[in-house]
Protein backbone atom coordinates (compact mmCIF):
# COMPACT_ATOMS: atom_id res chain seq x y z
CA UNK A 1 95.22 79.27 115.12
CA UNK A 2 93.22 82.27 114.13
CA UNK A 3 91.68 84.45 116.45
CA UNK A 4 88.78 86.72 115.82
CA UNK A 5 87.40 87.64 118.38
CA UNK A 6 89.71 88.00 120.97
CA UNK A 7 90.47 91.45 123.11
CA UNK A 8 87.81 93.54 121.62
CA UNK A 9 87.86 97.14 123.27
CA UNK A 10 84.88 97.89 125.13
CA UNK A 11 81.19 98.44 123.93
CA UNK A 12 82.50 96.27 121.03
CA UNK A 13 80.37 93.85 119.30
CA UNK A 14 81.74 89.87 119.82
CA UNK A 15 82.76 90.20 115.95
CA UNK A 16 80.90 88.77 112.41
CA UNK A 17 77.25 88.65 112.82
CA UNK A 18 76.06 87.59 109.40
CA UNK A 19 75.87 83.98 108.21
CA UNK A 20 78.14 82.64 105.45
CA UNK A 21 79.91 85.70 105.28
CA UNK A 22 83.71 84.47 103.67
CA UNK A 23 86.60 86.20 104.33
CA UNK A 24 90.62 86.22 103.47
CA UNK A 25 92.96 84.25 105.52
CA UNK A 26 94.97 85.63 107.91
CA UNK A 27 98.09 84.99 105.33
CA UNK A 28 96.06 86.77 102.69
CA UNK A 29 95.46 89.70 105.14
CA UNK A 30 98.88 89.79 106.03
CA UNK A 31 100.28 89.82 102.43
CA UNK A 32 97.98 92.07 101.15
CA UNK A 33 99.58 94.41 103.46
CA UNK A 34 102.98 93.92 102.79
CA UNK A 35 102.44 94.49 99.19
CA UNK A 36 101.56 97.77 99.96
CA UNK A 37 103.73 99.03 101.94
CA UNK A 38 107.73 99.81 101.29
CA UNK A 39 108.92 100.81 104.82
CA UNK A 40 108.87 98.93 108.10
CA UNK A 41 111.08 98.82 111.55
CA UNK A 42 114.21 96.87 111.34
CA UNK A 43 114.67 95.33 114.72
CA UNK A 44 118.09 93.70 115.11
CA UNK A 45 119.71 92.56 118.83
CA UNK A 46 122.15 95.76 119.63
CA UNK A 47 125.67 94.95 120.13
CA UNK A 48 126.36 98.24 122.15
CA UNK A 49 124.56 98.28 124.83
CA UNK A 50 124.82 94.07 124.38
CA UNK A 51 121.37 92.23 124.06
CA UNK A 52 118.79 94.91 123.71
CA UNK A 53 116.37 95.15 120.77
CA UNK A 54 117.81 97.79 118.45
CA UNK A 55 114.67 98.99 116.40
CA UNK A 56 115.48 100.76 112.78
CA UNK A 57 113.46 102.31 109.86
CA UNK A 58 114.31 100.46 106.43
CA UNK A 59 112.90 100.20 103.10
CA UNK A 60 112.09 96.62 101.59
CA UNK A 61 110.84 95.02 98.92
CA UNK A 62 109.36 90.86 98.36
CA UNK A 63 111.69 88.25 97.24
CA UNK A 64 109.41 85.43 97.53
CA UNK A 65 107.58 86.58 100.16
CA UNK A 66 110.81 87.21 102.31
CA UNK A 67 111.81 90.92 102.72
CA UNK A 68 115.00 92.12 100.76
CA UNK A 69 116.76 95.41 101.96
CA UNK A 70 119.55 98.01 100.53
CA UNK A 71 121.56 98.68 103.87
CA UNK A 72 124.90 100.03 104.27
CA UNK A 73 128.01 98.99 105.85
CA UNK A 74 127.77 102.44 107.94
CA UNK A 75 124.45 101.35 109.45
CA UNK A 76 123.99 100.27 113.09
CA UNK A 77 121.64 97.28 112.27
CA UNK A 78 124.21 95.96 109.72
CA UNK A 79 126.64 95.84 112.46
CA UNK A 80 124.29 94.37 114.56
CA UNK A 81 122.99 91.30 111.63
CA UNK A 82 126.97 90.84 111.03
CA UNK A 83 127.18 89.77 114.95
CA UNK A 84 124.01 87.88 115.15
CA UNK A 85 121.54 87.19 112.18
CA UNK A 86 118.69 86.94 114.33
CA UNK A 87 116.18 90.00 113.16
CA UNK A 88 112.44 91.00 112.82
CA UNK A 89 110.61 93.32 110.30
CA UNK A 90 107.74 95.56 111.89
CA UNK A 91 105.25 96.40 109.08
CA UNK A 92 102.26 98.61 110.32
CA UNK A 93 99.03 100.13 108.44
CA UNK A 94 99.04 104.33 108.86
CA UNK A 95 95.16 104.88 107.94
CA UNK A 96 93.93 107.77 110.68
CA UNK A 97 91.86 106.88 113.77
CA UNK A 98 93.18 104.36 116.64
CA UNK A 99 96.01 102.98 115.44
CA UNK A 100 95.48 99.81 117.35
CA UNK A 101 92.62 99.30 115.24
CA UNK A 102 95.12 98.91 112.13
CA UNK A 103 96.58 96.10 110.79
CA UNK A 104 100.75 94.76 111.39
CA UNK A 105 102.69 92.11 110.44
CA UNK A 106 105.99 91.06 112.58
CA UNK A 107 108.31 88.81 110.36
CA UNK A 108 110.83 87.03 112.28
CA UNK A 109 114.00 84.96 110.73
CA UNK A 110 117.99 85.77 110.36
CA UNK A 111 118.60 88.52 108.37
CA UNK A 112 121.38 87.46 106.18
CA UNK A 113 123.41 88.67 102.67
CA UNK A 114 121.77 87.90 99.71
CA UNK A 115 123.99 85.12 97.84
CA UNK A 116 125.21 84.66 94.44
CA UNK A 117 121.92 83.00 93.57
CA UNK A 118 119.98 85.60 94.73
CA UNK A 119 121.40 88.66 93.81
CA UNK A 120 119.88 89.90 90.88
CA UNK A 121 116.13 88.51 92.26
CA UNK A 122 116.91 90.69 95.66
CA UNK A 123 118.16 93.34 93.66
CA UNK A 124 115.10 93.27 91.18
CA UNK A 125 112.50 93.27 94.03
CA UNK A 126 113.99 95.80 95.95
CA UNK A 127 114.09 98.18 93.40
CA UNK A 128 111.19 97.83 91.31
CA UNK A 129 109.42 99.61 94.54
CA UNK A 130 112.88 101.95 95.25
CA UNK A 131 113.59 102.77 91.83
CA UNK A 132 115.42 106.03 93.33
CA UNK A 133 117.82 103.42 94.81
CA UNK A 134 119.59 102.47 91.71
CA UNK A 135 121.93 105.13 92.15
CA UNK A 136 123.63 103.91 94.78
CA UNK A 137 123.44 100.71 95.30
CA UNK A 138 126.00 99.79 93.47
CA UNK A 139 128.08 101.63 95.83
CA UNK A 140 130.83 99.26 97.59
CA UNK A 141 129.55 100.03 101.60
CA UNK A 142 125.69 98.97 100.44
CA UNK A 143 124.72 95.52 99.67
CA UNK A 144 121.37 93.67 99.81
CA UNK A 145 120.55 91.56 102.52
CA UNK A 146 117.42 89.29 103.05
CA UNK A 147 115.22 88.55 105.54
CA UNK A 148 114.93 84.63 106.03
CA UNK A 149 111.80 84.12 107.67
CA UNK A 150 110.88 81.61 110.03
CA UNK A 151 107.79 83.01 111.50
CA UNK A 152 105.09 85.64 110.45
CA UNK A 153 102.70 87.36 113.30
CA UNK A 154 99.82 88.99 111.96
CA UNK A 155 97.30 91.60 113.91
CA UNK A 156 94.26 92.84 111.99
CA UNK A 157 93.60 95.46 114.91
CA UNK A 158 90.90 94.12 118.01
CA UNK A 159 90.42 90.85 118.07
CA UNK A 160 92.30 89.67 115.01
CA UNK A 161 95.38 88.02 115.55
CA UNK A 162 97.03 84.75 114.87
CA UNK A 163 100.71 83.46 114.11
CA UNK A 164 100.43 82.45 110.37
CA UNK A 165 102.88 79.38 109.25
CA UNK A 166 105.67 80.10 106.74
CA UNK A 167 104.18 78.03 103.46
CA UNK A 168 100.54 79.88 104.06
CA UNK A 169 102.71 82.56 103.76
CA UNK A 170 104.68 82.10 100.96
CA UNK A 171 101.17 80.94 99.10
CA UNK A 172 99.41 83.93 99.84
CA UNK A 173 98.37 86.23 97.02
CA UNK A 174 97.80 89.49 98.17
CA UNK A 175 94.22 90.87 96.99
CA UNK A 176 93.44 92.45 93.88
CA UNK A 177 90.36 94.85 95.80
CA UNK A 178 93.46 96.62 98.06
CA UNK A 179 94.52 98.98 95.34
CA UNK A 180 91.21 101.16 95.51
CA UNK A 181 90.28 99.83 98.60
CA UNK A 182 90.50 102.98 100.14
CA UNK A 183 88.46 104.76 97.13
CA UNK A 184 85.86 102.26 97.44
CA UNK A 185 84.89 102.97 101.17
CA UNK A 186 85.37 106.60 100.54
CA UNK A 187 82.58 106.54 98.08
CA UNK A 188 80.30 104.60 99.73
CA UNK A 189 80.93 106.21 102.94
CA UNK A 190 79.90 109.72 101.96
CA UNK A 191 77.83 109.05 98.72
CA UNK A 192 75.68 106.05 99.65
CA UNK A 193 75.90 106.17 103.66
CA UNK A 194 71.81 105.53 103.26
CA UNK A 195 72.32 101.97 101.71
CA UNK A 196 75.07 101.10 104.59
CA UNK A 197 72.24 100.53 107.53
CA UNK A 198 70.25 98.34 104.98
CA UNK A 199 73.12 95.82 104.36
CA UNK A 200 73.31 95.41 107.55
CA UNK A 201 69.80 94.77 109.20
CA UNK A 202 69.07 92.39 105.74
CA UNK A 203 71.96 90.24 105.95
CA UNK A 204 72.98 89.85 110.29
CA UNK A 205 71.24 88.98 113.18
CA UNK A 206 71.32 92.99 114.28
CA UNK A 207 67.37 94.33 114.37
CA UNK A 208 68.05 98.12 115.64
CA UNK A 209 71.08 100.05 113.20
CA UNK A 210 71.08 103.72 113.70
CA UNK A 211 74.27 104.60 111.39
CA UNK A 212 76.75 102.20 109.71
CA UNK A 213 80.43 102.98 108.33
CA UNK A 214 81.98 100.67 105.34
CA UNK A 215 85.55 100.06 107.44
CA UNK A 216 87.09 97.29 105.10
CA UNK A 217 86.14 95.73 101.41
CA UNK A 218 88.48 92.38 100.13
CA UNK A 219 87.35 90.35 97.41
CA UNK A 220 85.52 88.32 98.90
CA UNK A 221 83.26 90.64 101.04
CA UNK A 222 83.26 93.41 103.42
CA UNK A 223 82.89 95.14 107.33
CA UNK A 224 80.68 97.43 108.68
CA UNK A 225 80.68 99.09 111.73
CA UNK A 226 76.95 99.14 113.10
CA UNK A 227 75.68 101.65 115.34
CA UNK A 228 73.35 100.44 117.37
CA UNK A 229 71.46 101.09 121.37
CA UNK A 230 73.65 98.88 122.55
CA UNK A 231 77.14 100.18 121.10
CA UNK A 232 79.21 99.46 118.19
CA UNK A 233 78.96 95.96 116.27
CA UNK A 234 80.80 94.48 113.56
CA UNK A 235 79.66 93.00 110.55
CA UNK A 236 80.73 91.35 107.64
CA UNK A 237 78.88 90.61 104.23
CA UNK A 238 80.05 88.31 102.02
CA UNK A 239 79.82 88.77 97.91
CA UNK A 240 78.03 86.01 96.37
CA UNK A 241 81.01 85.91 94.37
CA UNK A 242 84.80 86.76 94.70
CA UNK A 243 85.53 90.22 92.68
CA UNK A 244 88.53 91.27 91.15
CA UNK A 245 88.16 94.67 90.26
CA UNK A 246 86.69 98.18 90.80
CA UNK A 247 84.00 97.20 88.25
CA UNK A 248 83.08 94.31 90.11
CA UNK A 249 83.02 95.82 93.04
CA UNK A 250 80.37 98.16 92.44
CA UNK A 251 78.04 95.48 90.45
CA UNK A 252 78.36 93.37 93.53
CA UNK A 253 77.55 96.48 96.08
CA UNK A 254 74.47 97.44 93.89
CA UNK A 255 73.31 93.66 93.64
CA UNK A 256 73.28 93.40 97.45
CA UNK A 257 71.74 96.38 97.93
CA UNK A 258 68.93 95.57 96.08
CA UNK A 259 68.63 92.55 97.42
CA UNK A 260 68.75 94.20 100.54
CA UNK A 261 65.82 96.38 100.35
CA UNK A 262 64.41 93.39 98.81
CA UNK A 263 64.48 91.92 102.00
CA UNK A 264 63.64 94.44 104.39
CA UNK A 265 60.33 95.00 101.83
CA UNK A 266 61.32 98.58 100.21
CA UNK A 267 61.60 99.57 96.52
């Protein structure tokens, strides 16, 4: 089950205060940031000392939604998948500030070779985000091995957290905002930080906003954190619409906002 709201740090708001306000799944959330990332902790059970978790730092790409890796004979953690399959892939966001506040996905399954079948998909995934990689991995000591999952945890930061199933996984798309994601709340952050308070005392229940900062956009809405007397709330404003681009994004900012000050009776 999904869990908003859960373990908030202190002064914290309870979470979403706007009404109809859509947002991804979990699964989305958690494939969105797998897609954009290409290095994670390996962690594998050790066979020297026996039994303790034997954390390493690997490269991966998406076969299917299960992670493929180049590793070599030499390695430690190939040793240690050779002895017992059972393995778990660490995936963490590295945007500045708390990092408790970022997102992480734990997969868990048996980490096993790729077969016949699956060769040339493993091999095509892996390197279409390690291109440099080509060079040796047709070397006889590295071979790629995949991931087989059999669970997915995913933590969007305070109070977002919920075990997502294998299938919602696998159906996931991961969303088409998250490429200039980051651009986006740049922008508005520093060159329309006036409109930010507006959203949200027009579309929550929040009366009071002394400041607001745009944390998180998707395509189908986004956050705010709200300043207020009382501390720090979060909010979230759905689009009317989902968006699918940078374009789209900014219509659908500039629509709100009017509607906005609409709202709160200014021109």
């Amino acid at each position: 089950m999904s869990n908003d709201a859960h373990a908030r740090p202190a002064g914290a708001g309870a979470g979403a205060r706007s009404l109809d306000a859509p947002a991804p799944s979990h699964a989305e959330r958690a494939r969105t940031l797998l897609e954009a990332s290409s290095a994670g902790t390996l962690c594998t059970v050790a066979r020297e000392p026996a039994g303790y978790p034997y954390g390493s730092l690997v490269t991966f790409g998406l076969d299917g939604g299960d992670p493929v890796f180049l590793i070599s004979e030499l390695a430690e953690h190939t040793k240690n998948v050779r002895a017992d399959a059972r393995a778990s892939l660490l995936v963490a966001e590295s945007r500045s500030g708390d990092p408790l506040a970022n997102g992480r996905v734990t997969l868990l399954g048996r980490c096993l070779p790729a077969s016949a079948e699956r060769r040339a998909r493993a091999s095509a995934a892996y390197l279409s985000r390690h291109p440099g990689a080509e060079g040796y991995a047709g070397f006889g000591d590295f071979a790629f091995w995949c991931l087989e999952l059999s669970a997915v945890r995913y933590i969007g930061g305070y109070g977002r957290m919920s075990w997502v199933s294998v299938e919602d996984w696998r159906a996931a798309a991961p969303d088409p905002i998250a490429p200039d994601a980051a651009a986006i709340l740049e922008h508005m952050n520093q060159d329309h930080a006036d409109a930010l308070p507006a959203y949200c005392k027009a579309f929550s229940s929040l009366g009071e906003v002394l400041g607001a900062e745009m944390t998180q956009i998707d395509r189908l809405g986004f956050e705010l954190s709200a300043s207020t007397a009382a501390g720090s709330e979060t909010v979230r404003i759905g689009f009317r619409e989902p968006i699918a681009s940078k374009t789209d994004a900014r219509t659908a900012l500039v629509g709100l906002l009017k509607e906005a000050r609409a709202k709160l009776g200014k021109s």
